[in-house]
Structure formats: structure tokens, C-alpha cells
N, C-alpha and C. Protein backbone atom coordinates (compact mmCIF):
# COMPACT_ATOMS: atom_id res chain seq x y z
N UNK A 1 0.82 -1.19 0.00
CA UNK A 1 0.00 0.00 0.00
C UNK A 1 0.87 1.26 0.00
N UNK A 2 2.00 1.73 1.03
CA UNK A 2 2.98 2.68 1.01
C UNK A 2 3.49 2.77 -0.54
N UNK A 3 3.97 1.56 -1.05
CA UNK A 3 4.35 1.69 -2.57
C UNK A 3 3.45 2.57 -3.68
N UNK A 4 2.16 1.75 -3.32
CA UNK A 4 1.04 3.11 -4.32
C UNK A 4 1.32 4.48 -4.28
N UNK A 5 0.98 4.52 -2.51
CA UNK A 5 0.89 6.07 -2.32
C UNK A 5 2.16 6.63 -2.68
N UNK A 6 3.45 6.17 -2.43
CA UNK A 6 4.40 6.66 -3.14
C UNK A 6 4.81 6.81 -4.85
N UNK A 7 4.02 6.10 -5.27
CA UNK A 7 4.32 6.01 -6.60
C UNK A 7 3.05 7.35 -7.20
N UNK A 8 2.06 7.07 -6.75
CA UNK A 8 1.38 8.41 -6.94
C UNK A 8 1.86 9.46 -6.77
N UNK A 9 2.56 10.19 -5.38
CA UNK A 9 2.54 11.24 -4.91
C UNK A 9 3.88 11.50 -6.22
N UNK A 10 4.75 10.72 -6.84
CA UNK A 10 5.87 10.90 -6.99
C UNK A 10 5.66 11.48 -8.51
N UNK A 11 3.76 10.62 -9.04
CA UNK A 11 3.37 10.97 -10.33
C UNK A 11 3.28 12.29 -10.47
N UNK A 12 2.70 12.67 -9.43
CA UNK A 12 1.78 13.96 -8.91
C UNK A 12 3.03 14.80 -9.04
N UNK A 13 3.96 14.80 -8.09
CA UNK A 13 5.15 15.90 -8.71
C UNK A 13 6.18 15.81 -10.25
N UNK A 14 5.66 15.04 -10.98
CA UNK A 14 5.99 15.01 -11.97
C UNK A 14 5.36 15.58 -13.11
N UNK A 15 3.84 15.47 -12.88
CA UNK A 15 2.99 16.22 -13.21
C UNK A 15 3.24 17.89 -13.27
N UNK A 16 3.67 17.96 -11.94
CA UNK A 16 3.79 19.58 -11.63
C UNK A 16 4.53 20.11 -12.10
N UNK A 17 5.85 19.45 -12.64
CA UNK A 17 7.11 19.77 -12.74
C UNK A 17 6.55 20.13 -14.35
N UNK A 18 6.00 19.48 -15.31
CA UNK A 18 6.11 19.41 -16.40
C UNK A 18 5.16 20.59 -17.06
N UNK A 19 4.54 20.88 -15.94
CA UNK A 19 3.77 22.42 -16.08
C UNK A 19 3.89 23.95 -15.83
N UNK A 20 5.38 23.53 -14.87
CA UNK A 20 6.03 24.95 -14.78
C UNK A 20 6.77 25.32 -15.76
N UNK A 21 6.61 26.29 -15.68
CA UNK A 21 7.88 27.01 -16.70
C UNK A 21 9.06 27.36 -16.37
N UNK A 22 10.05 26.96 -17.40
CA UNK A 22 11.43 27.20 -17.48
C UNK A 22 11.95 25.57 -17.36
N UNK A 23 11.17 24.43 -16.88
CA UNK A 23 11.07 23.17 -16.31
C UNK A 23 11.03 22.01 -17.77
N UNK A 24 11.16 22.41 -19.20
CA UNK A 24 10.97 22.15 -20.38
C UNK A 24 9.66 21.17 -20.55
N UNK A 25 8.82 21.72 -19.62
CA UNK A 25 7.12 21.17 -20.20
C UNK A 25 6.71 22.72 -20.68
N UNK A 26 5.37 22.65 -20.14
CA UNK A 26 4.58 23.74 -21.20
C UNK A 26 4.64 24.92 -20.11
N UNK A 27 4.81 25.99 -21.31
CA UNK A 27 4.71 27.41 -20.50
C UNK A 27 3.35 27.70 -19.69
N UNK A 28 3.54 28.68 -18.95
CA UNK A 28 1.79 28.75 -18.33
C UNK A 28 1.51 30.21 -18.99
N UNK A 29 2.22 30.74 -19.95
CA UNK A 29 1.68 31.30 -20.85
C UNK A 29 1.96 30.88 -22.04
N UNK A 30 0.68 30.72 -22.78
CA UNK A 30 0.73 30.32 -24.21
C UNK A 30 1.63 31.06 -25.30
N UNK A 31 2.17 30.47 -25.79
CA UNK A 31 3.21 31.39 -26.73
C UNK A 31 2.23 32.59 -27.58
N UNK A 32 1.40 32.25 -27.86
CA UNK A 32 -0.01 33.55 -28.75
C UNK A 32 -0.31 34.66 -27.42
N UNK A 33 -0.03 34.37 -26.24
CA UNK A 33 -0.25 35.71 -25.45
C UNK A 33 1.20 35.98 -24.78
N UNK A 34 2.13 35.31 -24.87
CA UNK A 34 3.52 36.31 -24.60
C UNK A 34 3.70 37.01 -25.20
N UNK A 35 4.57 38.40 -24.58
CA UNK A 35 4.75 39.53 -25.15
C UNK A 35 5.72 39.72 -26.39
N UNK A 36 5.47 39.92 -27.26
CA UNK A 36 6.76 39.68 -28.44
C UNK A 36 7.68 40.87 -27.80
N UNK A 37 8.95 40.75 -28.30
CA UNK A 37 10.23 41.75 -28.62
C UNK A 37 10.19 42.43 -29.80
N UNK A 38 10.61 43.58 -28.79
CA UNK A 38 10.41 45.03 -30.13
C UNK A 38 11.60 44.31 -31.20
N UNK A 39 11.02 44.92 -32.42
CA UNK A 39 12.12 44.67 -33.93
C UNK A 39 13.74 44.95 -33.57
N UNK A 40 14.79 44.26 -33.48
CA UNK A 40 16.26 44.82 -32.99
C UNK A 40 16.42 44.35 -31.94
N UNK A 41 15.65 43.54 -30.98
CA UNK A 41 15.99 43.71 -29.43
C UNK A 41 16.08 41.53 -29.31
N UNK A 42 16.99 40.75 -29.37
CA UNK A 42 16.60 39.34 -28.46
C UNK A 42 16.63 39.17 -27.36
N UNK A 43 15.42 38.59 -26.52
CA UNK A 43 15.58 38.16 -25.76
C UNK A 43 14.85 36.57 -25.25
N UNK A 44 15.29 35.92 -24.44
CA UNK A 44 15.11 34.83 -24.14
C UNK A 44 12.97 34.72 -23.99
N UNK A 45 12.27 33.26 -24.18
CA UNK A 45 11.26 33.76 -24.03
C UNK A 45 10.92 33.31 -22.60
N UNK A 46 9.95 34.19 -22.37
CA UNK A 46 9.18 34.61 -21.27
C UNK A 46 10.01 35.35 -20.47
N UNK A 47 10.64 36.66 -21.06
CA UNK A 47 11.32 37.61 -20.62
C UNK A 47 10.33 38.63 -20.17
N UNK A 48 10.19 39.19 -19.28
CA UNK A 48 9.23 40.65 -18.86
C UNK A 48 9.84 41.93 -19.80
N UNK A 49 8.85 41.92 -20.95
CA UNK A 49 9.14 43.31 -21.43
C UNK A 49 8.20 44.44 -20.83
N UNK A 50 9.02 45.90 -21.44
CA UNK A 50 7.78 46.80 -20.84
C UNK A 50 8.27 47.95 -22.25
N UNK A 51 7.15 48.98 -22.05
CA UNK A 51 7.15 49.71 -22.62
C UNK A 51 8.25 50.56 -22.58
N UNK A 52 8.02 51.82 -23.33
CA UNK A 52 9.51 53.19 -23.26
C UNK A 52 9.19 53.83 -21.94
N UNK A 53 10.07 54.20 -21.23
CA UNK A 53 10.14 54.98 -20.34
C UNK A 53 9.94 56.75 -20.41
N UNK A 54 9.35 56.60 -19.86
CA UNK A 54 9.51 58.49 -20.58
C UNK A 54 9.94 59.12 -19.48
N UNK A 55 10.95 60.48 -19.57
CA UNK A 55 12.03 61.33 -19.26
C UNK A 55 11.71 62.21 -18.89
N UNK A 56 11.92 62.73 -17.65
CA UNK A 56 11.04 64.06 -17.14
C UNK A 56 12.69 64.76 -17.16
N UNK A 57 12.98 66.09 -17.33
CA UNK A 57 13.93 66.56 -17.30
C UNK A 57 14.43 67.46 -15.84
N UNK A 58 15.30 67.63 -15.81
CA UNK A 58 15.61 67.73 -14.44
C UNK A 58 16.40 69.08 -14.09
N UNK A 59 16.99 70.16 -15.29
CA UNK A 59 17.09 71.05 -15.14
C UNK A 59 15.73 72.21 -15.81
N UNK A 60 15.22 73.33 -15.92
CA UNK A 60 14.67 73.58 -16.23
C UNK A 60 14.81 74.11 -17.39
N UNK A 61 14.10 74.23 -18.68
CA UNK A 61 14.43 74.56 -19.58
C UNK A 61 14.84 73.10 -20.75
N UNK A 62 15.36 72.85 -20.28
CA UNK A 62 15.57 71.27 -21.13
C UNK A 62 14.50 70.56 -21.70
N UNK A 63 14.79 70.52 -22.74
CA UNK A 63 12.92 69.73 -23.62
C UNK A 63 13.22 68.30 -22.76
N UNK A 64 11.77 68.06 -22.41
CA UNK A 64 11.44 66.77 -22.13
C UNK A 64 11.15 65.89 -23.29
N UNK A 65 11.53 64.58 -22.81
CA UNK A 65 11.62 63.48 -24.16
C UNK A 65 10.05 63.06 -24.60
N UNK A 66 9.71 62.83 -25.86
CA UNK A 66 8.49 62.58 -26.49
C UNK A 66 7.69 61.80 -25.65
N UNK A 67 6.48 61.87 -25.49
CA UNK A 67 5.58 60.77 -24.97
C UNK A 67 6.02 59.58 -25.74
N UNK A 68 5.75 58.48 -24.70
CA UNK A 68 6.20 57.15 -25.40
C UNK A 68 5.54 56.63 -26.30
N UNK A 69 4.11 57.04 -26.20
CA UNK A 69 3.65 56.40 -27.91
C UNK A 69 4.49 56.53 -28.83
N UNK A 70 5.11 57.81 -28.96
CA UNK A 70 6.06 58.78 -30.08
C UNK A 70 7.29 57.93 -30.29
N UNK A 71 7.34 56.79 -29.09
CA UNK A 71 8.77 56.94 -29.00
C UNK A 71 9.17 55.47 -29.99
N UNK A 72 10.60 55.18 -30.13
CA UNK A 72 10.32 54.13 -30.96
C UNK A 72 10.25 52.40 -29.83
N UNK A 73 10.23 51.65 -30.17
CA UNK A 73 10.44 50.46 -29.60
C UNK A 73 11.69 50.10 -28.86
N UNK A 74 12.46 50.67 -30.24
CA UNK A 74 14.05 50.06 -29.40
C UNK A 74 14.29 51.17 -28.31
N UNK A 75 14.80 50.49 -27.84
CA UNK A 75 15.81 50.91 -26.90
C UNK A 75 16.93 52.15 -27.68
N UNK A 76 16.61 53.38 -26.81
CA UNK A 76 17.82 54.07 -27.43
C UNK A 76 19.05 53.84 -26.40
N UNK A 77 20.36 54.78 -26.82
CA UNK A 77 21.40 54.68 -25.50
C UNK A 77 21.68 55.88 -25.23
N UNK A 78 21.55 56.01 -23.72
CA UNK A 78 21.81 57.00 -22.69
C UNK A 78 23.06 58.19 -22.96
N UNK A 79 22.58 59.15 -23.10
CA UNK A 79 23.55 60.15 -23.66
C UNK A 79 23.44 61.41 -22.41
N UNK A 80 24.72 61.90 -21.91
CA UNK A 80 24.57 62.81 -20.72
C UNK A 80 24.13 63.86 -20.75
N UNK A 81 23.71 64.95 -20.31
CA UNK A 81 22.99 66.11 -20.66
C UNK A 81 24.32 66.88 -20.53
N UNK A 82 24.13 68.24 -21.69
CA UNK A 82 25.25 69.27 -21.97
C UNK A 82 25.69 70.04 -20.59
N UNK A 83 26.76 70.33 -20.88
CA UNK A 83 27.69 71.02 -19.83
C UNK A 83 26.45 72.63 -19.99
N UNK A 84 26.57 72.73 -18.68
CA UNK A 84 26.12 74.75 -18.57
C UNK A 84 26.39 75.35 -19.35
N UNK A 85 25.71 76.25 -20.01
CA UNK A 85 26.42 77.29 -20.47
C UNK A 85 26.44 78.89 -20.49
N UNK A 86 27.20 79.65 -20.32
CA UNK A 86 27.58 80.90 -19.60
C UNK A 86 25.93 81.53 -19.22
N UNK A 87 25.05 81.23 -20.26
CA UNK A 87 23.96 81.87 -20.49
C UNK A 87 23.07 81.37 -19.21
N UNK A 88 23.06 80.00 -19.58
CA UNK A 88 22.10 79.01 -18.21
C UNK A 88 22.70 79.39 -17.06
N UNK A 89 24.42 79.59 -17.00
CA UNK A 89 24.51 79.48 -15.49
C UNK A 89 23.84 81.04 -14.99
N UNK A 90 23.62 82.23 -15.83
CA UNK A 90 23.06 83.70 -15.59
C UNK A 90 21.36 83.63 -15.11
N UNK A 91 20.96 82.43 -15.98
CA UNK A 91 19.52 82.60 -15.56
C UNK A 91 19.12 82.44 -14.16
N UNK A 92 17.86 82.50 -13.33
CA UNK A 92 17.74 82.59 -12.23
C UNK A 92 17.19 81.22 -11.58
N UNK A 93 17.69 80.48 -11.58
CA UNK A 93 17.71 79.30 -11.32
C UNK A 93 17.95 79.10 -9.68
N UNK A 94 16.71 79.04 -8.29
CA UNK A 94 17.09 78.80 -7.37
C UNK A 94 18.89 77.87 -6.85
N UNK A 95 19.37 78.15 -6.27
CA UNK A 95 20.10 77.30 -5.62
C UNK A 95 19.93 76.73 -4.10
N UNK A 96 19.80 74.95 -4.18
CA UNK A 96 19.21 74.98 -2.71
C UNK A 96 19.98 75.68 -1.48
N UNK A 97 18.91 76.46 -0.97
CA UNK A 97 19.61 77.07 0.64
C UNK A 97 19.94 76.10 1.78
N UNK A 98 21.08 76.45 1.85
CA UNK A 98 21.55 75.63 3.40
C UNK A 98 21.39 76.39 4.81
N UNK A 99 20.86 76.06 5.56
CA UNK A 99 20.52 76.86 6.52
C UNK A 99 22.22 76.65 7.27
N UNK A 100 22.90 77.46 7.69
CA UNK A 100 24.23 77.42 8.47
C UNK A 100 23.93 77.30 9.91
N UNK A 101 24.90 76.26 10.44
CA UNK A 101 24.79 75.49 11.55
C UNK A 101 25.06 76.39 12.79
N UNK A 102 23.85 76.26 13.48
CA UNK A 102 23.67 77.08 15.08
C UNK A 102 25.13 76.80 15.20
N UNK A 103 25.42 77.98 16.31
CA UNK A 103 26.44 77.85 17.31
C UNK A 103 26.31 77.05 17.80
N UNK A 104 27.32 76.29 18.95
CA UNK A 104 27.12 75.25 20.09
C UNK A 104 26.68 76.24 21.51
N UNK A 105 25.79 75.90 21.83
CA UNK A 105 25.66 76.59 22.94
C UNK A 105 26.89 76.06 23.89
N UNK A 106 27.20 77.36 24.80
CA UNK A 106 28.05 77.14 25.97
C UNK A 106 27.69 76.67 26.73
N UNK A 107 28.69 75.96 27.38
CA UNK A 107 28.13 74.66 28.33
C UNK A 107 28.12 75.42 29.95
N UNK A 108 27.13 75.03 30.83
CA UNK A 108 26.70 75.73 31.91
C UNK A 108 28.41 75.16 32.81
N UNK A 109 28.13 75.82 34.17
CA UNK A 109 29.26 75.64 35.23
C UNK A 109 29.02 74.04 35.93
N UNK A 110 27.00 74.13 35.46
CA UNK A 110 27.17 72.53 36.13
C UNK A 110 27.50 71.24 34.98
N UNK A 111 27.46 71.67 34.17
CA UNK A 111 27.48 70.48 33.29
C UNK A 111 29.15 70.59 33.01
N UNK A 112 29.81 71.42 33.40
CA UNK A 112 31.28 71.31 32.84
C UNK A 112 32.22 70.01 34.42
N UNK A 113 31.11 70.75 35.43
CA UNK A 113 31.57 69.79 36.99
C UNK A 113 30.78 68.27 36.40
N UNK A 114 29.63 68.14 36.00
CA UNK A 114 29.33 66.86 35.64
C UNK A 114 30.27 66.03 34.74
N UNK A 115 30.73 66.78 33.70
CA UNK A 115 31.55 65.97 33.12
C UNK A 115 32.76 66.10 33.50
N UNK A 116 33.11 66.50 34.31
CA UNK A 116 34.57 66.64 34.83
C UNK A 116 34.61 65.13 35.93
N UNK A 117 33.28 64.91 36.57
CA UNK A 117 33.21 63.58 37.62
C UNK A 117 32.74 62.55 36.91
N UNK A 118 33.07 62.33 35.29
CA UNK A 118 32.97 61.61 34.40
C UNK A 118 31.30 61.29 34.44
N UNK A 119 30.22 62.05 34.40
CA UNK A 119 29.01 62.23 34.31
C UNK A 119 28.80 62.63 32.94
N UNK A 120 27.07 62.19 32.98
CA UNK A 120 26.54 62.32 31.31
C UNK A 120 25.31 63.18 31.73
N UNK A 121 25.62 64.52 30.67
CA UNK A 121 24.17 65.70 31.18
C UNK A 121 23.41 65.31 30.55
N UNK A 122 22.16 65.51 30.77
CA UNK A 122 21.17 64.85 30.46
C UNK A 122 19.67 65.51 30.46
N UNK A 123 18.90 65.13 29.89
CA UNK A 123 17.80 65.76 29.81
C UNK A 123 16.85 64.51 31.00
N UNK A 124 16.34 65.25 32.53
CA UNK A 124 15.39 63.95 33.21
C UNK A 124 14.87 65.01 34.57
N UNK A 125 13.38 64.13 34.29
CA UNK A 125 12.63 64.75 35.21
C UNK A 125 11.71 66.48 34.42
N UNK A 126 11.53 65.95 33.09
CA UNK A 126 10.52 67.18 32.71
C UNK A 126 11.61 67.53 31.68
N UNK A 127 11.45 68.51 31.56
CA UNK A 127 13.00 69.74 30.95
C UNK A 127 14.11 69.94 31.56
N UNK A 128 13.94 69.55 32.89
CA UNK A 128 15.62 69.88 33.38
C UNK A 128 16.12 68.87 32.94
N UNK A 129 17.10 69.51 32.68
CA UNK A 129 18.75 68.88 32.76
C UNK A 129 19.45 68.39 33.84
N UNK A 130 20.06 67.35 34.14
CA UNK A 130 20.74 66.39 35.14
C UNK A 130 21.78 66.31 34.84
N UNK A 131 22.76 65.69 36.12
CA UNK A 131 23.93 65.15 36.16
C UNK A 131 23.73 63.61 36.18
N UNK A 132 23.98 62.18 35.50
CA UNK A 132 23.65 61.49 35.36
C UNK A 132 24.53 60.43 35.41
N UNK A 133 25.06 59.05 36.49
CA UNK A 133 26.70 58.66 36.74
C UNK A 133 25.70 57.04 36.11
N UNK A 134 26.68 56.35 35.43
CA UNK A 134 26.47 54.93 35.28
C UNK A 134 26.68 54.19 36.48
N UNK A 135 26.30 52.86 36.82
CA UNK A 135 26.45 52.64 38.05
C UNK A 135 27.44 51.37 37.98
N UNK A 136 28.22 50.91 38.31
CA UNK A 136 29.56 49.66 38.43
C UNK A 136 28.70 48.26 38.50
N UNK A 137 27.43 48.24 38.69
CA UNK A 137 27.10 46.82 39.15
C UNK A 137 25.62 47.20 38.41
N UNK A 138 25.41 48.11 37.31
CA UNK A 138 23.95 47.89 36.97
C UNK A 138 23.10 46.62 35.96
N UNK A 139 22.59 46.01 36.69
CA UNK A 139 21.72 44.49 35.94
C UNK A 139 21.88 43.32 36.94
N UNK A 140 23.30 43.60 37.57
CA UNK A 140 23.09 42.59 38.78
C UNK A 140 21.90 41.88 39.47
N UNK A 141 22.50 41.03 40.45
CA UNK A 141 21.26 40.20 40.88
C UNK A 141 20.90 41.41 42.31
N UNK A 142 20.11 41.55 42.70
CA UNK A 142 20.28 42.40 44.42
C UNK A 142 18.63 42.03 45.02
N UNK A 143 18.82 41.71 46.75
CA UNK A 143 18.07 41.84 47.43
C UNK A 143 17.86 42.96 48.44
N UNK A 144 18.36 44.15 48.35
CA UNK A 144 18.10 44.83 49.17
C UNK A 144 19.10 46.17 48.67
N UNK A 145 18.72 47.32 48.85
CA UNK A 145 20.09 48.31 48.28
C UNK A 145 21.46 48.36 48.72
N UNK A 146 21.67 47.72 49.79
CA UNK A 146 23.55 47.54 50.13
C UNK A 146 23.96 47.25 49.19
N UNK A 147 22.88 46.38 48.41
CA UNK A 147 23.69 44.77 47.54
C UNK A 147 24.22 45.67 45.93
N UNK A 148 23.88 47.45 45.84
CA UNK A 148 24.02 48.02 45.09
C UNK A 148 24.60 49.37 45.02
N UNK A 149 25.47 49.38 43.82
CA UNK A 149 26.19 50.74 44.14
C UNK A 149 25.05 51.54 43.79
N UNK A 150 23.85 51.89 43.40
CA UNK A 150 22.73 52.82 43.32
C UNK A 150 21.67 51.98 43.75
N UNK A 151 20.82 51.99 43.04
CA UNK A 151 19.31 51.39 43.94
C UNK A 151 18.96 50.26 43.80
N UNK A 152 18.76 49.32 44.36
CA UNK A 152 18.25 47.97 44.36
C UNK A 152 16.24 47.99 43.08
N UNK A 153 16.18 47.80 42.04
CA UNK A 153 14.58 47.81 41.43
C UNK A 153 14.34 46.37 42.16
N UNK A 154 12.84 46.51 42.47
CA UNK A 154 12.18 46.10 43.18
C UNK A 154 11.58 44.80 41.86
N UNK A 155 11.31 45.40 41.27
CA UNK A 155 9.95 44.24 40.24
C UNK A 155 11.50 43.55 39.07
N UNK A 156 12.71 43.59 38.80
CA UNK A 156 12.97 42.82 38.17
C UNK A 156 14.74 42.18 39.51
N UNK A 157 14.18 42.58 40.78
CA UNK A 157 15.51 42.21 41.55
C UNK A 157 16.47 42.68 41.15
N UNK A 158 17.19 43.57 40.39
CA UNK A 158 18.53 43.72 39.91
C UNK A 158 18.62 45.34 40.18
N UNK A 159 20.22 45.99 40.26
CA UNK A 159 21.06 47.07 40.61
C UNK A 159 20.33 47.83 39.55
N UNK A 160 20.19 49.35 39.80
CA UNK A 160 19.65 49.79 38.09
C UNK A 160 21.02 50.30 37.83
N UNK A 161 20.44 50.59 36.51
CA UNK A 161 22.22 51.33 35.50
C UNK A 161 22.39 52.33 35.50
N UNK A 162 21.41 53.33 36.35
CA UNK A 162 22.13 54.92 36.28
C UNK A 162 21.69 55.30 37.74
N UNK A 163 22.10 56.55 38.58
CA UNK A 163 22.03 56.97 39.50
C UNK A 163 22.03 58.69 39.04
N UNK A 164 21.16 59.57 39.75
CA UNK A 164 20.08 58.80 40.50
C UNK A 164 19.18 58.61 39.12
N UNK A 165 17.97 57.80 39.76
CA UNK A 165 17.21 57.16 38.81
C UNK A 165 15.74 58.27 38.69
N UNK A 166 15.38 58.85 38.23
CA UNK A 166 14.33 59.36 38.06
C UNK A 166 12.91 59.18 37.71
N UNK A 167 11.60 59.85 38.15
CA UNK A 167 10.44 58.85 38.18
C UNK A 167 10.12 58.38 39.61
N UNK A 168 8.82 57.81 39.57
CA UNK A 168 8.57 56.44 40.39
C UNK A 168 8.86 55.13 40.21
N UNK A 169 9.97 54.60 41.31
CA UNK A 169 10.30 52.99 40.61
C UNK A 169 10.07 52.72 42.16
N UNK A 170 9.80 51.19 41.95
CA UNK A 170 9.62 50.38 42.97
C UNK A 170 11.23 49.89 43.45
N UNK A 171 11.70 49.99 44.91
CA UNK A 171 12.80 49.96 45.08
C UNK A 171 12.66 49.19 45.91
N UNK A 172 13.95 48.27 46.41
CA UNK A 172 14.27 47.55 47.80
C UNK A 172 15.04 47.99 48.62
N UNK A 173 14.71 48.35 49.94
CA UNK A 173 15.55 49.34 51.32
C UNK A 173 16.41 48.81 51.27
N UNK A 174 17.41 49.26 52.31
CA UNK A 174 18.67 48.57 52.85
C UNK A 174 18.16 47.73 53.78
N UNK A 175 17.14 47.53 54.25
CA UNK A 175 16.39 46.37 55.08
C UNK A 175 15.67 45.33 54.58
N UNK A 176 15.71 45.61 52.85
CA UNK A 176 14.84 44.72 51.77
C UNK A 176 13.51 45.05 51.88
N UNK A 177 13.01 45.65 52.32
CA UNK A 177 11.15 46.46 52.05
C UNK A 177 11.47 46.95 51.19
N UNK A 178 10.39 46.59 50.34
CA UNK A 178 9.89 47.64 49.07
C UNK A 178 9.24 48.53 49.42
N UNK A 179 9.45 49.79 48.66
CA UNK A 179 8.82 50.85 48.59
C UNK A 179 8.95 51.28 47.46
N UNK A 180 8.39 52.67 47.23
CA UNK A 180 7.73 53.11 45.97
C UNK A 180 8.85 54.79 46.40
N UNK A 181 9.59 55.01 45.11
CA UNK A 181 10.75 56.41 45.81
C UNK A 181 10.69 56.97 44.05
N UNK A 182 9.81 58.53 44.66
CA UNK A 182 10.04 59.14 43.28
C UNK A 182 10.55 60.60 43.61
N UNK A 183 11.50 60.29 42.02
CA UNK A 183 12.58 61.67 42.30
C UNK A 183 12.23 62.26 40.70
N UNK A 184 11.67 63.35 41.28
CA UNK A 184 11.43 64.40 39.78
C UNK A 184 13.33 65.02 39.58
């Protein structure tokens, strides 16, 4: 019985095979509705042809290329557009504006001490700006805040990664009680 079903299933992809294309059974388009090739051009069949492209021009003034009905079949070849000339470069032809780059603002007295105690200023707690230290042990495992050089988080057990931490976070004391400690 396995023998049948194998000998079927094996018909069955043989079947399939001989109906795809490129597979030397029959195309799944009939040769009377593939697209012929323009006069001058070979290509392999069941190639995706398409029509002419048509050319929008890109300086102003430059004739744009014929609608493609107009145009012929073949393929023409790509020819570069003319150098400026004294006349074009006179006409009034926008040039894009670059807006020129702000000053750097000067850095305050606290943010020059923040980064001097190898701190990152920072934007926390609304619009102010902070002094902001990474912490030596942040992701660790911790039960209680000793167990951390900044704050023990409460809901995933571990040291957090910056000090101080801003917000409401659930924290663990130095006695291991949770509490709830928010620092705008």
C-alpha cells in the first residue's frame, strides 16, 4: 500500500514539474499571449518586457523626451545632458539654501563639573537637565540596596544602570522592604 501512495505522490510531482515554466514542459503562458520583442531587441522567451520609459527633465528649460507612444520600440542609448552654459549658469535658477549650523551653545558651570566627575548631562525629570553617573554593578542580581552601588529595582531584583534614577520605581531598602521612591 505505502508503494502506491508513493508512486502516486511521486506521479503527482511530476505532473507539476512538467507544467512549470522554465522546467521544459509547457509554458503557463501560451506562446499567442507572450509579449513579443520590439524589432532589434533578443531576448530569451518569457522575458518581462515593458514599454519606453519616458524622461522628465531635471534642469529647467531642457525639452522633455516625447511621450512614449512617439517613442520608438528600441531601446535608445543613454547620452549625458550638456555642460552649462555661460547663459544658463546667468539665468535665475534657485540654488538649494543651506541653513548654516547654530552655534554650540556654551556649556553651563554645572554640566562642565558633571563631566569633569565623568558624568553624562542629560535631559530627566521634565526639561531639566541632570547630572547622570552609570552605576559599576547595573543588571546585577540584588536583594536589598547595600547589595548596590545605586538602587536595588524592586519588580525585576537587579542594581539599576544609572544613578540617580528618576520617576517612580519600585525599590528595595537597605532592610529589603519595598517601597515606591520618586525623584522628579
Amino acid at each position: 500500500m505505502r508503494v502506491i501512495v508513493a508512486l502516486l505522490m511521486c506521479l503527482g510531482l511530476a505532473a507539476c514539474q512538467m507544467t512549470l515554466p522554465g522546467l521544459g514542459g509547457k509554458s503557463a503562458i501560451p506562446p499567442a499571449q507572450a509579449p513579443a520583442a520590439p524589432a532589434g531587441v533578443t531576448a530569451k522567451p518569457g522575458t518581462i518586457l515593458g514599454s519606453a520609459v519616458a524622461v522628465t527633465p531635471i534642469r529647467p528649460g531642457t525639452p522633455a523626451a516625447p511621450p512614449a507612444a512617439q517613442t520608438a520600440a528600441v531601446p535608445k542609448a543613454v547620452t549625458p545632458l550638456p555642460a552649462a552654459t555661460p547663459a544658463a549658469a546667468s539665468s535665475p535658477v534657485a540654488a538649494p539654501v543651506v541653513a548654516p549650523a547654530a552655534p554650540p551653545t556654551p556649556k553651563s558651570e554645572a554640566q562642565l563639573a558633571c563631566e569633569k566627575q565623568k558624568g553624562r548631562w542629560t535631559q530627566a525629570g521634565g526639561e531639566r537637565m541632570a547630572c547622570v553617573f552609570q552605576t559599576r554593578d547595573g543588571g546585577k542580581s540584588c536583594r536589598k540596596e547595600t547589595d548596590c552601588d545605586g538602587l536595588c529595582l524592586a519588580r525585576s531584583g537587579t542594581c539599576a544602570p544609572i544613578k540617580p534614577l528618576f520617576g517612580c520605581n519600585a525599590i528595595l531598602q537597605a532592610d529589603g522592604r519595598q517601597v515606591t521612591l520618586c525623584i522628579d
